[in-house]
C-alpha atoms as a PDB file:
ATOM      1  CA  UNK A   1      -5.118   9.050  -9.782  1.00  0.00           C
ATOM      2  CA  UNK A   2      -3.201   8.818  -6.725  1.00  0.00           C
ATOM      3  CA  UNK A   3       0.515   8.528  -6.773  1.00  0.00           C
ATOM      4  CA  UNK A   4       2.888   7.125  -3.571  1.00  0.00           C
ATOM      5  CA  UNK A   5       6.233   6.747  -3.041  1.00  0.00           C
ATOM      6  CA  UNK A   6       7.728   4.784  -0.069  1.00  0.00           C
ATOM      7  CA  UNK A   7      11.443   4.543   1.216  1.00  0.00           C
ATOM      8  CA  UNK A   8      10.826   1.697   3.403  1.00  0.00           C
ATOM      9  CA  UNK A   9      13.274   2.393   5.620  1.00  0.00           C
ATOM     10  CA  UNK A  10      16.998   0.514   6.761  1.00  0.00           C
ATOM     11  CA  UNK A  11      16.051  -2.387   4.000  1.00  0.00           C
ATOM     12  CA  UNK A  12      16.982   0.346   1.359  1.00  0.00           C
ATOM     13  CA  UNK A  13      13.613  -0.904  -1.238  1.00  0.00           C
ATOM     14  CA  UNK A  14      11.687   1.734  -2.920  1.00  0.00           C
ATOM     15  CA  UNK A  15       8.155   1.085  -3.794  1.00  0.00           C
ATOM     16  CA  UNK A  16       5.953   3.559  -6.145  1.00  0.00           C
ATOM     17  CA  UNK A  17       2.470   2.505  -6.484  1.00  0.00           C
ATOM     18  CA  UNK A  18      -0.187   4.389  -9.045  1.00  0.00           C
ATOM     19  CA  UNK A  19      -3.695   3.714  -8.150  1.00  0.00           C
ATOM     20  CA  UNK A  20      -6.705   4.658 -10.592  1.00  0.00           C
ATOM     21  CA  UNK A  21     -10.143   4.613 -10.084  1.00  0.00           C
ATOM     22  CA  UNK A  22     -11.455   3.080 -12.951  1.00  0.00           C
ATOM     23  CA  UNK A  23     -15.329   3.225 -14.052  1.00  0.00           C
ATOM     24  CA  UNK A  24     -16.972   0.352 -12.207  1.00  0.00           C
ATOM     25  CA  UNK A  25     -15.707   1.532  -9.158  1.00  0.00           C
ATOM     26  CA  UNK A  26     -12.596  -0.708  -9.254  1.00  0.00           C
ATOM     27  CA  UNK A  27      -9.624   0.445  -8.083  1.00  0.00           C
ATOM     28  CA  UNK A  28      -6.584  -0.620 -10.260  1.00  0.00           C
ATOM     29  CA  UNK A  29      -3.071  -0.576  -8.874  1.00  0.00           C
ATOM     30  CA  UNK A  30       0.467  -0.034 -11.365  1.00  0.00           C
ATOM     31  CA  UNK A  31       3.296  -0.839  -7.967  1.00  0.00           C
ATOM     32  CA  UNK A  32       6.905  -1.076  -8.913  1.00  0.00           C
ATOM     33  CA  UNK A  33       9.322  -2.321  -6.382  1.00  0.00           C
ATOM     34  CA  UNK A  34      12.623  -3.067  -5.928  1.00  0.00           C
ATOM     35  CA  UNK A  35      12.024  -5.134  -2.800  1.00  0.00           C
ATOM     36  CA  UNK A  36      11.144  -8.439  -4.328  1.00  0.00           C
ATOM     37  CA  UNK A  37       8.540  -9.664  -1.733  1.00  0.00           C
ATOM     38  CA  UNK A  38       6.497  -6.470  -2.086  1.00  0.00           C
ATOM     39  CA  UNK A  39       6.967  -7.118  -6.356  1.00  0.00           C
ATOM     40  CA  UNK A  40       5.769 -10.899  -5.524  1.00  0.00           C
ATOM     41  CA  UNK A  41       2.477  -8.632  -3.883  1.00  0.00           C
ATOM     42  CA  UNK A  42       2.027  -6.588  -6.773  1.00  0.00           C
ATOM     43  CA  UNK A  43       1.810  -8.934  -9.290  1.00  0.00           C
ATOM     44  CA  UNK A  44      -1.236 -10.603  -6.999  1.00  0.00           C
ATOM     45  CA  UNK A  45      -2.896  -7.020  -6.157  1.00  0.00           C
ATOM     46  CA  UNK A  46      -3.587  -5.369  -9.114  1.00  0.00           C
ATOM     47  CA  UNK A  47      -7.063  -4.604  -8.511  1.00  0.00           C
ATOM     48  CA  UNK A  48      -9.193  -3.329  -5.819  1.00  0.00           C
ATOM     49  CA  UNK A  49     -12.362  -2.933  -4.789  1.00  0.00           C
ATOM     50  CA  UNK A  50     -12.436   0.041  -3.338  1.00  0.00           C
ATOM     51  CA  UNK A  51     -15.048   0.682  -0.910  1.00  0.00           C
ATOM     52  CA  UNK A  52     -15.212  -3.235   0.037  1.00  0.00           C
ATOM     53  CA  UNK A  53     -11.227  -2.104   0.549  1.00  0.00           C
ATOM     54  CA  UNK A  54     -11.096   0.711   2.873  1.00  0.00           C
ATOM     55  CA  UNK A  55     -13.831   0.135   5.343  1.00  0.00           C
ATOM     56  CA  UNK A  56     -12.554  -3.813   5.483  1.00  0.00           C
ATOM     57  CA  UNK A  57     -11.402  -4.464   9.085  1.00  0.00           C
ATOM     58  CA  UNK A  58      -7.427  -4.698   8.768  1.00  0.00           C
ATOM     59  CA  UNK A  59      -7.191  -8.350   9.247  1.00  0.00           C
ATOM     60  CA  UNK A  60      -9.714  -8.997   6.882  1.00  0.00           C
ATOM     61  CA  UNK A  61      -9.109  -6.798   3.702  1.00  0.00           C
ATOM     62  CA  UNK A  62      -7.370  -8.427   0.639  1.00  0.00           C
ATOM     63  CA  UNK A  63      -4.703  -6.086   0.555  1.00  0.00           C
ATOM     64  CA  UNK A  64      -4.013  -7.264   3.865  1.00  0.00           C
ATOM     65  CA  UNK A  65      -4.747 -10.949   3.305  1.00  0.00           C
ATOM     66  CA  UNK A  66      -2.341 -10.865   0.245  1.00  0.00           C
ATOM     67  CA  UNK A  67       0.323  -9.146   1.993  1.00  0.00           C
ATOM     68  CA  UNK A  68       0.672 -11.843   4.911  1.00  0.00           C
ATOM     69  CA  UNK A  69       0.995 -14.032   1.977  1.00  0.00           C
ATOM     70  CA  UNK A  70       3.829 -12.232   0.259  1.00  0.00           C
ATOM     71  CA  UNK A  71       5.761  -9.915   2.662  1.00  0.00           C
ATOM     72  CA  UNK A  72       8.084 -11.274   4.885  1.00  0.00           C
ATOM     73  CA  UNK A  73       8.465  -8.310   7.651  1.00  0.00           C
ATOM     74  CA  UNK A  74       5.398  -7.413   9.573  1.00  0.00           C
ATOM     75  CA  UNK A  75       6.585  -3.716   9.836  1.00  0.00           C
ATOM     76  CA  UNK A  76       6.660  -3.200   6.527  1.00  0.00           C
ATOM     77  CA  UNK A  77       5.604   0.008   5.318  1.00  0.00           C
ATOM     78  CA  UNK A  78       4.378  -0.345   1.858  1.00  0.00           C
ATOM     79  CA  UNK A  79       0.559  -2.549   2.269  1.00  0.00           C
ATOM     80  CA  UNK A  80      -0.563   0.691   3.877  1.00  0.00           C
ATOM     81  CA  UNK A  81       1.040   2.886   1.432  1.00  0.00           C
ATOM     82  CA  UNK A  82      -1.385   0.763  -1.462  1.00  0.00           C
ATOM     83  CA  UNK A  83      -3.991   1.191   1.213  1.00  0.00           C
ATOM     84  CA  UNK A  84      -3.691   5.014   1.494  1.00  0.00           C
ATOM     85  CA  UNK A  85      -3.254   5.587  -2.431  1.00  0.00           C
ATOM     86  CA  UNK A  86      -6.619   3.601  -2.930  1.00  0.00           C
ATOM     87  CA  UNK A  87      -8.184   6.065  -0.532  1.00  0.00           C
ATOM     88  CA  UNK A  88      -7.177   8.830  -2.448  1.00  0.00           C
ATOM     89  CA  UNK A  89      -8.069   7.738  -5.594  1.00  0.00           C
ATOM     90  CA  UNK A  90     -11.117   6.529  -4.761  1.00  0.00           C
ATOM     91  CA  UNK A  91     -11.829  10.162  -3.600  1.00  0.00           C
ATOM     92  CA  UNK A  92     -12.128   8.802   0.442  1.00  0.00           C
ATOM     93  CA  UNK A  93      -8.837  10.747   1.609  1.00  0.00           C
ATOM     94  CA  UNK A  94      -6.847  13.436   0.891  1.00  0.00           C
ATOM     95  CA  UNK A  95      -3.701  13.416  -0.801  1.00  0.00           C
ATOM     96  CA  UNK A  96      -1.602  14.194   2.813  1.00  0.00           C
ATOM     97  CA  UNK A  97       2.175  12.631   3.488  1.00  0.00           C
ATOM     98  CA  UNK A  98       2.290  10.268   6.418  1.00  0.00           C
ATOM     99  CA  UNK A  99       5.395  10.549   8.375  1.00  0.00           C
ATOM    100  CA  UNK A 100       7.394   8.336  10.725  1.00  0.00           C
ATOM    101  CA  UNK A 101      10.292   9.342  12.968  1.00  0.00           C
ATOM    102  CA  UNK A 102      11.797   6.702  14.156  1.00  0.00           C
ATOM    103  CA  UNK A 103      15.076   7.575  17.103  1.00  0.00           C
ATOM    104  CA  UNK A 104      16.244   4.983  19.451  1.00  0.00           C
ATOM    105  CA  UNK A 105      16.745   6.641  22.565  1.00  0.00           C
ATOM    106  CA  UNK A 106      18.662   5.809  26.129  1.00  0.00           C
ATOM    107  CA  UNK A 107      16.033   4.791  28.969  1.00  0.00           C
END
């Protein structure tokens, strides 16, 4: 089982997401949210197949096809948070933090 959690960022939403390989190679997905667009998501996305998943090409991946559905802000964080945790759980990644630093600096 892989388990992420996401700050998203100045929006101030928290998303955990559990994902669990299950035995037909399914990949099924428990996300709790408190942003209501990503909750609208995870009531959709509650399954994945997980190889057809992660090798997908981005634009063309259900995750990804159900997120430009549901989320309103293109920079959200949180479809490749799901995308990561079905990696890991499907035994394709390891379990490794991704990190963004985001400064606004003077030209």
């Amino acid at each position: 089982m892989a388990k992420v959690k996401v700050e998203a960022g100045v929006c101030g939403f928290t998303t955990e997401i559990l994902a669990r390989q299950n035995s037909n190679s399914k990949v099924e997905l428990d996300i709790k949210s408190t942003c209501p667009y990503v909750q609208a998501l995870a009531e959709e996305y509650t399954e994945a197949e997980g190889m057809t998943e992660v090798f997908a090409p981005y634009s063309e991946s259900q995750l990804f096809q159900k997120a430009k559905q549901q989320i309103k802000h293109a920079a959200c964080p949180v479809p490749t948070a799901i995308m990561k945790a079905i990696e890991v759980s499907y035994g394709l990644a390891l379990p490794t933090d991704v990190k963004m630093e985001i400064k606004k600096e003077d030209d």
